[in-house]
C-alpha atoms as a PDB file:
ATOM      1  CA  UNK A   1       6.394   9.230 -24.077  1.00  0.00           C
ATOM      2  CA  UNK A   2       3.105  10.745 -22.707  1.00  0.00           C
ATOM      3  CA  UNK A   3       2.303  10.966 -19.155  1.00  0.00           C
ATOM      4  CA  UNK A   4      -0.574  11.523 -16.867  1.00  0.00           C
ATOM      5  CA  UNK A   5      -0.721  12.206 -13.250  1.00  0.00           C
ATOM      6  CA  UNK A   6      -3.900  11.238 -10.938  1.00  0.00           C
ATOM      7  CA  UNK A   7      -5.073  12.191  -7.452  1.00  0.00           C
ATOM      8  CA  UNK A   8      -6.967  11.031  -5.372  1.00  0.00           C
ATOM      9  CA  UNK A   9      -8.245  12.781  -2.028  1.00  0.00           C
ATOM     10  CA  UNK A  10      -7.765  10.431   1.016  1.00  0.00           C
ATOM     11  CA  UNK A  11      -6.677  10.024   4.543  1.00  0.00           C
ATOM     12  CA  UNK A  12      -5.908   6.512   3.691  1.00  0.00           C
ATOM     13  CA  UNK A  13      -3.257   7.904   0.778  1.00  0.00           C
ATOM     14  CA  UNK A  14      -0.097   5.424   2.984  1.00  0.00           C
ATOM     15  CA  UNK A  15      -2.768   2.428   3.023  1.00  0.00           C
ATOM     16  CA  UNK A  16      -3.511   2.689  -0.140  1.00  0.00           C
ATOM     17  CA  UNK A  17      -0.346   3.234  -1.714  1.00  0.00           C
ATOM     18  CA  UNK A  18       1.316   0.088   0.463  1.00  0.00           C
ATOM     19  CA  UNK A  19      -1.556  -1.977  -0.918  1.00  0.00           C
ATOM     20  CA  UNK A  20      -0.881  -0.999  -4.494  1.00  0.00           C
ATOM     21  CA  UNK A  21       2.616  -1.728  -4.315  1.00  0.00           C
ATOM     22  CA  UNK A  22       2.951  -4.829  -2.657  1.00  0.00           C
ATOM     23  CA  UNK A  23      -0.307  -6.717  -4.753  1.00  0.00           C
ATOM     24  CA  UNK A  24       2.019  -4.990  -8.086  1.00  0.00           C
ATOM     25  CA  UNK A  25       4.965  -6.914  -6.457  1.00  0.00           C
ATOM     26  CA  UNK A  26       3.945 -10.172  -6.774  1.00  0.00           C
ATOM     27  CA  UNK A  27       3.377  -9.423 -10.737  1.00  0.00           C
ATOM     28  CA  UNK A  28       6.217  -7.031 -11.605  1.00  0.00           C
ATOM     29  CA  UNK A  29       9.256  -5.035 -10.423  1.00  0.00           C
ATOM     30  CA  UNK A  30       8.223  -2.291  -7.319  1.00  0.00           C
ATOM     31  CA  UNK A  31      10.169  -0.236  -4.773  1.00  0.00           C
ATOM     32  CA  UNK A  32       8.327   1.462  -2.264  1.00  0.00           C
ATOM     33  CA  UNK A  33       8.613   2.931   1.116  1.00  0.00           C
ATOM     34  CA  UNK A  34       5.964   4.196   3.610  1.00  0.00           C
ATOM     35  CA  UNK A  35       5.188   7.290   1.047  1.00  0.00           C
ATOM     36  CA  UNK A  36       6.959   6.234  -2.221  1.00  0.00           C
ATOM     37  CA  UNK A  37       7.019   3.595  -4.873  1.00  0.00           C
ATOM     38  CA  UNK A  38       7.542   3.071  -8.535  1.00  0.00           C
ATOM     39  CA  UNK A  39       5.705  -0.060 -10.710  1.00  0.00           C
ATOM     40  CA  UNK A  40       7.152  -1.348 -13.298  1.00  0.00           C
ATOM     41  CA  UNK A  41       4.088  -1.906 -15.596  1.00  0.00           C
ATOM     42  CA  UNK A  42       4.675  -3.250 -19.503  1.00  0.00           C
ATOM     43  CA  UNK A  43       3.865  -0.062 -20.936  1.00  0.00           C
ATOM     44  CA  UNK A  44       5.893   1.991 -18.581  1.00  0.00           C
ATOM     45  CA  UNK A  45       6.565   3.199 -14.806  1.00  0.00           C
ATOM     46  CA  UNK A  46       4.219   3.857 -12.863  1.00  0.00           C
ATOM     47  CA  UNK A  47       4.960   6.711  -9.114  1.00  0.00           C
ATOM     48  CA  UNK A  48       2.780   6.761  -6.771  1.00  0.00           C
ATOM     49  CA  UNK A  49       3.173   9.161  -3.760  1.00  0.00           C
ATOM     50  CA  UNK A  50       1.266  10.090  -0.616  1.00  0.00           C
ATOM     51  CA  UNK A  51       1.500  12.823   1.069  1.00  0.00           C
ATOM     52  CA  UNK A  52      -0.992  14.467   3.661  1.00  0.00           C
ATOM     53  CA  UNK A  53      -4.177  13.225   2.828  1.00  0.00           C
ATOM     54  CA  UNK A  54      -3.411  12.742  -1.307  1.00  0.00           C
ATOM     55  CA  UNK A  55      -2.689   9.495  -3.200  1.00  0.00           C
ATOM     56  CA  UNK A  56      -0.982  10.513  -6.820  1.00  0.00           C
ATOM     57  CA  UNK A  57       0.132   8.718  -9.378  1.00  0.00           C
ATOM     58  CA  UNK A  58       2.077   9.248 -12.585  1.00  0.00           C
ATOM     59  CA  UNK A  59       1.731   6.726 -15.292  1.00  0.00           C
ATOM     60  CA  UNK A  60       4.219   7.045 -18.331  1.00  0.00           C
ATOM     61  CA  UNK A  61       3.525   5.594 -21.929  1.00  0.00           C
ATOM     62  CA  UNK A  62       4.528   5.283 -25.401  1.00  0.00           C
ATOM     63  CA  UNK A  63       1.576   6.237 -26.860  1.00  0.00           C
ATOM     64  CA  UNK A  64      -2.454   7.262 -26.011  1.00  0.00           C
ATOM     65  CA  UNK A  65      -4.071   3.542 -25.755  1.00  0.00           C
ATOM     66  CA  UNK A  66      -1.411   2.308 -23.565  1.00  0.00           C
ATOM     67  CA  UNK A  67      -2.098   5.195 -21.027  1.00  0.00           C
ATOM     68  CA  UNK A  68      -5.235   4.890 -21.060  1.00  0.00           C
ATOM     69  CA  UNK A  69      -4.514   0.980 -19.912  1.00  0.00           C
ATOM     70  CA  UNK A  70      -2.025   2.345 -17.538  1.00  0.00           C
ATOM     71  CA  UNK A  71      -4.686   4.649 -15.617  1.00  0.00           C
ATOM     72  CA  UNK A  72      -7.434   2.041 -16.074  1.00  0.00           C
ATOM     73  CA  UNK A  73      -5.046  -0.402 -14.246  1.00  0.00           C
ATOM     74  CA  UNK A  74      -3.831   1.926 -11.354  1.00  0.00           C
ATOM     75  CA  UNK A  75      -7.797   3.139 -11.208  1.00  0.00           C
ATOM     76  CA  UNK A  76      -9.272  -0.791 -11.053  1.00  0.00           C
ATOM     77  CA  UNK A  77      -7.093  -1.950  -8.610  1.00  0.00           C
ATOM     78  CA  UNK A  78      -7.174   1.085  -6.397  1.00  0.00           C
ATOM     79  CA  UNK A  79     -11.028   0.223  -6.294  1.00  0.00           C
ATOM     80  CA  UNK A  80     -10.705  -2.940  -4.867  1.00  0.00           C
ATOM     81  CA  UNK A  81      -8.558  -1.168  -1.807  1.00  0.00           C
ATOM     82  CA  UNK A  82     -10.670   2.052  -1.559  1.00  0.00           C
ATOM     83  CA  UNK A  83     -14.255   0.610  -1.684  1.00  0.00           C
ATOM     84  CA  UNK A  84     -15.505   1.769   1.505  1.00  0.00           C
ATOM     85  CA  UNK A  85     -14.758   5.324   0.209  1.00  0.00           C
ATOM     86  CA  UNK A  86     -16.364   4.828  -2.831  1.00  0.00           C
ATOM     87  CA  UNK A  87     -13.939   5.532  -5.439  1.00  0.00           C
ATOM     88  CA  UNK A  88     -14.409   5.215  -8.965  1.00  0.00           C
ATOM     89  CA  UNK A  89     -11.180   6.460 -10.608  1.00  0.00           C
ATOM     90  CA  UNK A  90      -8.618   9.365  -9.871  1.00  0.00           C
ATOM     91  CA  UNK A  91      -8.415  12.921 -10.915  1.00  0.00           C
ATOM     92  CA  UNK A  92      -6.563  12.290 -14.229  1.00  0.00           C
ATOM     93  CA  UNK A  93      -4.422  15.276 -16.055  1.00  0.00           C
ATOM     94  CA  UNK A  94      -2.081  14.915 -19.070  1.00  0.00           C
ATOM     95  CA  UNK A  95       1.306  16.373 -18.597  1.00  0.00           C
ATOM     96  CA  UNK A  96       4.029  16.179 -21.052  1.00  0.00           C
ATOM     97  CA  UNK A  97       7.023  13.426 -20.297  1.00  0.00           C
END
């Protein structure tokens, strides 16, 4: 499995990451709290965290196209919640899983 992990600077990082998980819960499996939650997207989990003023995210997949669709999907809809700041995509890195 490969993984990346994306931040995003943000006082809104608690907004942002309620928004994400409760438009992903009307699709597919989520748990969240206040500064937690975990999607359940086809090609693999996704965790999203905020803490102080940083939204992360750590998106898991089999192989390089599907985490590429997995960041593309957390980065899209994040822009439809984070518009007013202007957000394109996260900081992406590539970790190993």
């Amino acid at each position: 499995m490969l993984t990346d992990k994306g931040h995003f600077d943000t006082p809104n990082s608690e907004k942002y990451l309620q928004q994400l998980c409760k438009h992903f819960a009307h699709k597919v499996a989520v748990e969240h709290d206040n500064t937690n939650g975990t999607i359940a997207l086809g090609m693999g989990p996704a965790t999203v965290h905020a803490t102080g003023g940083t939204l992360t995210a750590e998106v898991t997949a089999p192989n390089a196209e599907e985490l590429a669709d997995a960041r593309q999907i957390i980065d899209r809809h994040l822009a439809r919640f984070a518009f007013r700041e202007d957000f394109e995509a996260m900081a992406w890195q590539s970790t190993e899983a």
